[in-house]
C-alpha atoms as a PDB file:
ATOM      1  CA  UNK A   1     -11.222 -92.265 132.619  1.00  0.00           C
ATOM      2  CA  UNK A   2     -10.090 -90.207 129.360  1.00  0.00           C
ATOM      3  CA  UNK A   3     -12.126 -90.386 126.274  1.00  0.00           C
ATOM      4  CA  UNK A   4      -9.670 -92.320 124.483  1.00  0.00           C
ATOM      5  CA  UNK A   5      -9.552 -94.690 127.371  1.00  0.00           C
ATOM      6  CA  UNK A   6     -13.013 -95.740 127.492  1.00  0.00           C
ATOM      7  CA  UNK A   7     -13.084 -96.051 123.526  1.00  0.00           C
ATOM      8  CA  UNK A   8     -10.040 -98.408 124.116  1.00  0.00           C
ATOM      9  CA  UNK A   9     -11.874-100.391 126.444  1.00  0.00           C
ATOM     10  CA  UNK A  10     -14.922-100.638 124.165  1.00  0.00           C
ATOM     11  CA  UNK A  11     -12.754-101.753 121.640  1.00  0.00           C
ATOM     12  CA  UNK A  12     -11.693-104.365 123.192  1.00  0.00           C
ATOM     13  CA  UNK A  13     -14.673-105.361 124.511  1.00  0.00           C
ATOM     14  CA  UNK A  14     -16.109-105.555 121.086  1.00  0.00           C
ATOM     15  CA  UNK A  15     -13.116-107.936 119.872  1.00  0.00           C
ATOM     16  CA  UNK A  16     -12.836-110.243 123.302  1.00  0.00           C
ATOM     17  CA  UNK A  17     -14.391-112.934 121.207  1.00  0.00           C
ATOM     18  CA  UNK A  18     -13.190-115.948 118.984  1.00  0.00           C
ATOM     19  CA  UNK A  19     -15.179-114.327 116.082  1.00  0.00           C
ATOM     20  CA  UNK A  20     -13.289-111.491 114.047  1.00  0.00           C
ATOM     21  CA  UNK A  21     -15.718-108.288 114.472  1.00  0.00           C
ATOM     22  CA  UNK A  22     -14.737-107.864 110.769  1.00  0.00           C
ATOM     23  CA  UNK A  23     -13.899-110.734 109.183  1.00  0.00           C
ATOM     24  CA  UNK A  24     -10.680-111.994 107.727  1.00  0.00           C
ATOM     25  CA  UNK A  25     -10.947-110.695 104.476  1.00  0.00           C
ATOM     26  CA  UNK A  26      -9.743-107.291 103.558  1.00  0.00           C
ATOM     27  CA  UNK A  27     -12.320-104.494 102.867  1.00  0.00           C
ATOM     28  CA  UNK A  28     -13.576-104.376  99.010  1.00  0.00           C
ATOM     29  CA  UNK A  29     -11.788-101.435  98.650  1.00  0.00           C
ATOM     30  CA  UNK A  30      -8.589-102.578  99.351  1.00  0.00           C
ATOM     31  CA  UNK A  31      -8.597-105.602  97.338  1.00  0.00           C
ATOM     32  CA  UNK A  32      -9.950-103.437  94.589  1.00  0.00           C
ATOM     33  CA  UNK A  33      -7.412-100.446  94.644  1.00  0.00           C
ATOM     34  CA  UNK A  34      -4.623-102.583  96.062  1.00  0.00           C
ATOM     35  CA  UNK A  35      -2.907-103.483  92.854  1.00  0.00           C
ATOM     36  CA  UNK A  36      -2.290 -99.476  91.976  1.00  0.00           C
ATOM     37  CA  UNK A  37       0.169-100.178  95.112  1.00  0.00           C
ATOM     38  CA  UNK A  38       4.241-100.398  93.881  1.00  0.00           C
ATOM     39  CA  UNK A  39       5.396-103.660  94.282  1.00  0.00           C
ATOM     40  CA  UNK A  40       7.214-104.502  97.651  1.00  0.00           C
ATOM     41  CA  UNK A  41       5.756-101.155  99.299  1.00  0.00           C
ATOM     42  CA  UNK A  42       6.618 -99.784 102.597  1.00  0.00           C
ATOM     43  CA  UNK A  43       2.635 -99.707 103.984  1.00  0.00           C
ATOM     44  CA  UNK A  44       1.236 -98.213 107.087  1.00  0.00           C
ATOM     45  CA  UNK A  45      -2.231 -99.201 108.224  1.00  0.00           C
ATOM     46  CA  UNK A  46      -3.946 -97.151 110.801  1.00  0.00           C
ATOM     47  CA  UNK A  47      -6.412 -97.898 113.614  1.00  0.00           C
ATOM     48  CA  UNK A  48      -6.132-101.500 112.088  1.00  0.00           C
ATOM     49  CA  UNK A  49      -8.065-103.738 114.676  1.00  0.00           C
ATOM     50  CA  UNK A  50      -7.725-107.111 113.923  1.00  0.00           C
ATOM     51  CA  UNK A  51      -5.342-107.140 111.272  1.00  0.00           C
ATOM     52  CA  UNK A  52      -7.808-108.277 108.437  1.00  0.00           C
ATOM     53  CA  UNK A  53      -6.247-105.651 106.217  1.00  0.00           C
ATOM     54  CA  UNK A  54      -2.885-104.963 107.377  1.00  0.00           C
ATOM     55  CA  UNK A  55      -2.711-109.315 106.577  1.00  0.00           C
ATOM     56  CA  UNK A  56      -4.009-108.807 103.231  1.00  0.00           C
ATOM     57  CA  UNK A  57      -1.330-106.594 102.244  1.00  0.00           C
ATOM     58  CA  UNK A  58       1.533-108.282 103.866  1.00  0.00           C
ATOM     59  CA  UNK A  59       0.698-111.349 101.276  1.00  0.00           C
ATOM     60  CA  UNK A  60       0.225-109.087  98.794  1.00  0.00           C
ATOM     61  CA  UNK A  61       4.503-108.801  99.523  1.00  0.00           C
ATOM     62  CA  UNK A  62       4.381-105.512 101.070  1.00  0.00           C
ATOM     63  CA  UNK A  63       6.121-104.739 103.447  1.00  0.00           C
ATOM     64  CA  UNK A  64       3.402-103.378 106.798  1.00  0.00           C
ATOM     65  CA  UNK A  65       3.361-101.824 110.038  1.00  0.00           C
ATOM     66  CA  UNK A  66       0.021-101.589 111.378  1.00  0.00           C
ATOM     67  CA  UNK A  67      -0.928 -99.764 114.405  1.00  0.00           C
ATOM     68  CA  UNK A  68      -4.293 -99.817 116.357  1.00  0.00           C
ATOM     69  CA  UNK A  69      -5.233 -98.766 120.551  1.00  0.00           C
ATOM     70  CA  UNK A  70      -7.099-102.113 121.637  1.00  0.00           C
ATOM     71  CA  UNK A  71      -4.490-104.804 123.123  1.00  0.00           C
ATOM     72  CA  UNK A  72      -6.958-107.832 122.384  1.00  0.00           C
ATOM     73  CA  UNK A  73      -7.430-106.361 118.276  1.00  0.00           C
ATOM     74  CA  UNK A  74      -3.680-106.431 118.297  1.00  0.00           C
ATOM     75  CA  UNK A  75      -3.981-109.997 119.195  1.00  0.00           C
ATOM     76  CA  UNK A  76      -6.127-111.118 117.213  1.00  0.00           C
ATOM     77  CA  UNK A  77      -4.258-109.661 114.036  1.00  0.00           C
ATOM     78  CA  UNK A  78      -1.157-111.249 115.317  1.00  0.00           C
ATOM     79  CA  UNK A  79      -2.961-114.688 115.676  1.00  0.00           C
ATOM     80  CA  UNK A  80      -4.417-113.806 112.007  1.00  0.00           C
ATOM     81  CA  UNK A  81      -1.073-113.288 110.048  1.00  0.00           C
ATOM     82  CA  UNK A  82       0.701-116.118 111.744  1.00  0.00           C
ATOM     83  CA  UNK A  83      -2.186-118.385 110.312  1.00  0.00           C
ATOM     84  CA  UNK A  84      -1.925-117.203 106.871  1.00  0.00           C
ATOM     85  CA  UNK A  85       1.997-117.085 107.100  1.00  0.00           C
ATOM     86  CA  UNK A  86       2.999-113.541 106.959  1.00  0.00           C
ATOM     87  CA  UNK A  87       5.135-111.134 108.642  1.00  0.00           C
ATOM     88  CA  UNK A  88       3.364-107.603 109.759  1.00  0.00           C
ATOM     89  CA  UNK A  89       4.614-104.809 112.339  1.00  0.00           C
ATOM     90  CA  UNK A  90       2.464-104.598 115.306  1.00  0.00           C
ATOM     91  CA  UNK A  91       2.194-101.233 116.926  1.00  0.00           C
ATOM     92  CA  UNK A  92       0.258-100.711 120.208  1.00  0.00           C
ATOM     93  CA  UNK A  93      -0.872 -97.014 119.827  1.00  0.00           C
ATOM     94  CA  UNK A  94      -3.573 -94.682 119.808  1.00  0.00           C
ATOM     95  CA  UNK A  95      -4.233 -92.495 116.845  1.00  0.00           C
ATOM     96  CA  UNK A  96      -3.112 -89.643 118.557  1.00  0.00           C
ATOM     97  CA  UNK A  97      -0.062 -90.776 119.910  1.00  0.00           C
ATOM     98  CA  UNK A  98       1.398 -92.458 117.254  1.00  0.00           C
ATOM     99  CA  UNK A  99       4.683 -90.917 115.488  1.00  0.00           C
ATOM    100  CA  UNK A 100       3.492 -89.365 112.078  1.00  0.00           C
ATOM    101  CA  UNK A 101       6.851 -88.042 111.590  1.00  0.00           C
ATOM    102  CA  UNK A 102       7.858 -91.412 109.419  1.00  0.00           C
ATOM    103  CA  UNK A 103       6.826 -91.387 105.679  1.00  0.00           C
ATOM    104  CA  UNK A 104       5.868 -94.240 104.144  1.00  0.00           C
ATOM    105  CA  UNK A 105       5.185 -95.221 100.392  1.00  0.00           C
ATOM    106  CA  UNK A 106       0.930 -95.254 101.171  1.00  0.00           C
ATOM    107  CA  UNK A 107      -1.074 -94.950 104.101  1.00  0.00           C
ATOM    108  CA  UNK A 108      -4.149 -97.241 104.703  1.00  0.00           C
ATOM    109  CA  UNK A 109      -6.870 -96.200 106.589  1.00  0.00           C
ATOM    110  CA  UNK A 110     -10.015 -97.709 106.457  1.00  0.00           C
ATOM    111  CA  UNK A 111     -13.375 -97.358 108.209  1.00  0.00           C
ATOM    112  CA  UNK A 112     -11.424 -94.940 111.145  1.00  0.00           C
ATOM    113  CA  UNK A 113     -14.870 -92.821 111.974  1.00  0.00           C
ATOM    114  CA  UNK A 114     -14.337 -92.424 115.756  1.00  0.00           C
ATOM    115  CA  UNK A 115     -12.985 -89.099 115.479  1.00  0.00           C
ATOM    116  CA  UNK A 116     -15.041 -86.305 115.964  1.00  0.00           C
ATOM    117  CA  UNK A 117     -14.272 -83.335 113.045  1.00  0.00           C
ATOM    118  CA  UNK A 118     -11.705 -81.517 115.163  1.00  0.00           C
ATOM    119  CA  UNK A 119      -9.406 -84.460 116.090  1.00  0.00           C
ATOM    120  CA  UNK A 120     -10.388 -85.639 112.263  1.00  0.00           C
ATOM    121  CA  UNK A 121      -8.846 -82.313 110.977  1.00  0.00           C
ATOM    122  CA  UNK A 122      -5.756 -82.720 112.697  1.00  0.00           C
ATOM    123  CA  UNK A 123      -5.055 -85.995 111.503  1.00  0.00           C
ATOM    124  CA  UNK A 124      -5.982 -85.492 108.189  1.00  0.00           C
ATOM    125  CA  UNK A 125      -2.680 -83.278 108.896  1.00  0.00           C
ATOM    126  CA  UNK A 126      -0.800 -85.443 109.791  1.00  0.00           C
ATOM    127  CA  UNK A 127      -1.730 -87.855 107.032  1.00  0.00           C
ATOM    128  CA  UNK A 128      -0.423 -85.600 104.672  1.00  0.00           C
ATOM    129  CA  UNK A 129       3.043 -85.380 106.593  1.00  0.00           C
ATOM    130  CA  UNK A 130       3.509 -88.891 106.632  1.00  0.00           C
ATOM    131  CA  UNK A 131       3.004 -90.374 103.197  1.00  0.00           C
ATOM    132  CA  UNK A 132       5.882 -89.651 100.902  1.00  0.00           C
ATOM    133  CA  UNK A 133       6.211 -87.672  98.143  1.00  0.00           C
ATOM    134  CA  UNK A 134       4.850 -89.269  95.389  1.00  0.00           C
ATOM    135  CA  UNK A 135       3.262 -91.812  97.492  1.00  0.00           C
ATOM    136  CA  UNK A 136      -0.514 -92.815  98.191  1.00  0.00           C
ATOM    137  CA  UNK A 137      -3.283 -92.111 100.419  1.00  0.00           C
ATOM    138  CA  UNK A 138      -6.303 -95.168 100.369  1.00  0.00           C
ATOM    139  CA  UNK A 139      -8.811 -93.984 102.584  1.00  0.00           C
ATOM    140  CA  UNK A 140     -12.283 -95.472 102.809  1.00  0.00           C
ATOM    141  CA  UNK A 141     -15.273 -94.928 105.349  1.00  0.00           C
ATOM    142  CA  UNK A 142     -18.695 -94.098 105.524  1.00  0.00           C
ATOM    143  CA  UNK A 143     -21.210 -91.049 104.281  1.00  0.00           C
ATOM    144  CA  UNK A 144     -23.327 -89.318 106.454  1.00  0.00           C
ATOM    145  CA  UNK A 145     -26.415 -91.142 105.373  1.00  0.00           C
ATOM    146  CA  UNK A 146     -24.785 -94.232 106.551  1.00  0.00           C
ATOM    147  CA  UNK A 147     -26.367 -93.412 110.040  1.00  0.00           C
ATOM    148  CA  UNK A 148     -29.857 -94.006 108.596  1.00  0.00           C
ATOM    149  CA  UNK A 149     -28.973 -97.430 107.362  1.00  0.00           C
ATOM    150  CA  UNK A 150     -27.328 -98.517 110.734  1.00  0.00           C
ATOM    151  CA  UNK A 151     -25.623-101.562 109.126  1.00  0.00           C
ATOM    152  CA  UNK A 152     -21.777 -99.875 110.598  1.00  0.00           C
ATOM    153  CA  UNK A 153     -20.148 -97.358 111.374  1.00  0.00           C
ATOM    154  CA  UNK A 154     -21.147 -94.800 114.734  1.00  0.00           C
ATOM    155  CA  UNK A 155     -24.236 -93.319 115.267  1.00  0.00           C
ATOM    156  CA  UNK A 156     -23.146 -89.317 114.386  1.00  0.00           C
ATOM    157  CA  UNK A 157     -23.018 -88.415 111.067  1.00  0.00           C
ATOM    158  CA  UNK A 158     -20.575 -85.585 111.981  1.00  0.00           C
ATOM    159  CA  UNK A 159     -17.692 -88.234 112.015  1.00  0.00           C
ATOM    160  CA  UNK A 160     -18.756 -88.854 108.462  1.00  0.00           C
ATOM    161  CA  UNK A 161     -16.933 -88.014 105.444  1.00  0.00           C
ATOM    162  CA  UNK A 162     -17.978 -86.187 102.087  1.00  0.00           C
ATOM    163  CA  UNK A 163     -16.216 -85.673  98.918  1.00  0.00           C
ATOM    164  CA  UNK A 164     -16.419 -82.111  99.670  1.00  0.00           C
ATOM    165  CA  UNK A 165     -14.442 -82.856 103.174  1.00  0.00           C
ATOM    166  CA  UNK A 166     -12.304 -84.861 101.355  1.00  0.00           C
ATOM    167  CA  UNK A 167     -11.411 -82.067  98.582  1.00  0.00           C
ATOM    168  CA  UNK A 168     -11.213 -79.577 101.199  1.00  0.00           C
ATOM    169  CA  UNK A 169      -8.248 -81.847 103.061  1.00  0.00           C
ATOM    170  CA  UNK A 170      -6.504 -83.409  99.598  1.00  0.00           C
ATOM    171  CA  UNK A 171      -7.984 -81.460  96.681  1.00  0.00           C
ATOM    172  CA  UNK A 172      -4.407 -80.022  95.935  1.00  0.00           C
ATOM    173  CA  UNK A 173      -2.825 -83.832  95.713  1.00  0.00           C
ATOM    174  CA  UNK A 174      -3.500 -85.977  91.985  1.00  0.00           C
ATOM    175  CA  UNK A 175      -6.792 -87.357  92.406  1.00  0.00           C
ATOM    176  CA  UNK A 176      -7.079 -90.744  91.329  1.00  0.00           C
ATOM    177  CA  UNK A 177     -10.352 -91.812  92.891  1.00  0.00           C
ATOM    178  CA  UNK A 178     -13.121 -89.477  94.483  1.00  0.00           C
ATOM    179  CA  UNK A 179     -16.584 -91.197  95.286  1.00  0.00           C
ATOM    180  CA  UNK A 180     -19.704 -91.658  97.169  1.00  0.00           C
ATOM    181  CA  UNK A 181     -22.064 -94.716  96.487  1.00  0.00           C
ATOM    182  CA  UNK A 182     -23.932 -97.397  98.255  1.00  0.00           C
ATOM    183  CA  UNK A 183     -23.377-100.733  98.018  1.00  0.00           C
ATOM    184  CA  UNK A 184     -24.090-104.282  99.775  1.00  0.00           C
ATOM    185  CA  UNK A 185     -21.191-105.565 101.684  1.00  0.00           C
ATOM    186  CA  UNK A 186     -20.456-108.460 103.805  1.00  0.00           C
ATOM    187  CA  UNK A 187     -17.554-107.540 106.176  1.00  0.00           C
ATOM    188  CA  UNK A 188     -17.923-110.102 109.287  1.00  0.00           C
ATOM    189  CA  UNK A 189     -20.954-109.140 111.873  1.00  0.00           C
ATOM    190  CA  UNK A 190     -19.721-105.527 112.329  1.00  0.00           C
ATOM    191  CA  UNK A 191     -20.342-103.941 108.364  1.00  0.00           C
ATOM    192  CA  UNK A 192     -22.894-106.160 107.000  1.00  0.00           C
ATOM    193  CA  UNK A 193     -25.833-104.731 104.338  1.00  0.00           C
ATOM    194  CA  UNK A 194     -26.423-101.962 102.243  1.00  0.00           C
ATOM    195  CA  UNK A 195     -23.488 -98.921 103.546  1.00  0.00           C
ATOM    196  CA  UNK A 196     -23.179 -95.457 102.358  1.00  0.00           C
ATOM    197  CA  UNK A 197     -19.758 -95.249 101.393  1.00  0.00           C
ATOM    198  CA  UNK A 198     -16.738 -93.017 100.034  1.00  0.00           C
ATOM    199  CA  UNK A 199     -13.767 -93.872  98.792  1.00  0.00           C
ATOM    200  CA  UNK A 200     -10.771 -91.854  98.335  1.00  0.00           C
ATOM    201  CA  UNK A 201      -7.124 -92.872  96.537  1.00  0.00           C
ATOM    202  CA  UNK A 202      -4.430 -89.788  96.174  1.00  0.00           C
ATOM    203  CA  UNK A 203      -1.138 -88.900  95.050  1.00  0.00           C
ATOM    204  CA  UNK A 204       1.274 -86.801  97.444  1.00  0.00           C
ATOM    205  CA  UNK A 205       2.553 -84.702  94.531  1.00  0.00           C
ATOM    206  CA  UNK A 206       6.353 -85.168  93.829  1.00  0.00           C
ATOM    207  CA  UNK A 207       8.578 -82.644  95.701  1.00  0.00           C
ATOM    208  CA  UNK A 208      10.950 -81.155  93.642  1.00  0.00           C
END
């Protein structure tokens, strides 16, 4: 079975339950940098589980396609939106099939840390490719240290990031939020206490 198979079926074994892994709610960092979003914005949200994020959005009036490997997540964040009323594109893809050729107005991708730094690297690429010019990059995830505190998030701190990764990948885009802090957060079962995090919000600069 391929790599990407196995993670697949992990995945799903992980979300073949009436609980959401997650929660409902949409990461802190969405619903805090959210609002910088244009009004009525084309979205894409990657590797997006069960939907608790790509839902958020859509009733924020954007207007989301959401992507994510495991069948039964897909489900789930189907079930989700149609309880809360909203309309969201469901993609059934892995991260490194999907088609990064489409641009969008931002990208979402939030707590994605199953890729080890090569595959990381080349989809880092191909975020870059696929958000608009002009548009914006939310990315969120874990520090390295997060592996100590074993409240989310894999067990190698290679999959990490660090603002100095993060510089290295978007320094030469506008900057509008660059950190590393801990905090307590309650995210369903699956990120729950104190997490080493990092947050990252950039501008694709304007073509001209």
């Amino acid at each position: 079975m391929r790599q990407a198979d196995r993670e697949t079926a992990m995945w799903d074994e992980r979300y073949a339950t009436d609980e959401y892994l997650f929660g409902t709610e949409p990461a802190a960092f969405l619903a805090t940098h959210a609002p910088s979003l244009p009004a009525a914005s084309r979205l894409l949200c990657v590797a997006d589980g069960e939907g608790r994020n790509s839902v958020y959005l859509a009733e924020q009036g954007h207007d989301v396609l959401a992507f994510d490997a495991s069948p039964v997540g897909l489900d789930k964040a189907r079930g989700l939106a149609g309880a809360r009323g909203v309309s969201v594109d469901y993609r059934l893809s892995g991260i490194e099939e999907w088609d990064w050729s489409q641009t969008h107005d931002a990208l979402v991708a939030i707590f994605i840390q199953f890729m080890d730094p090569d595959l990381r690297a080349h989809i880092f690429n191909e975020f870059r490719r696929a958000v608009r010019p002009g548009g914006l990059l939310l990315l969120h995830g874990y520090a390295p240290r997060q592996v100590e505190y074993g409240t989310g998030g894999p067990p190698q701190a290679d999959n990490m990031y660090t603002e100095e990764l993060l510089q290295a990948h978007f320094g030469d885009w506008e900057i509008l939020r660059l950190a590393d802090y801990d905090a307590e957060i309650s995210e369903g079962r699956g990120h729950s206490g104190r997490s080493a995090l990092v947050d990252l919000v950039a501008r694709r600069p304007a073509e001209s």
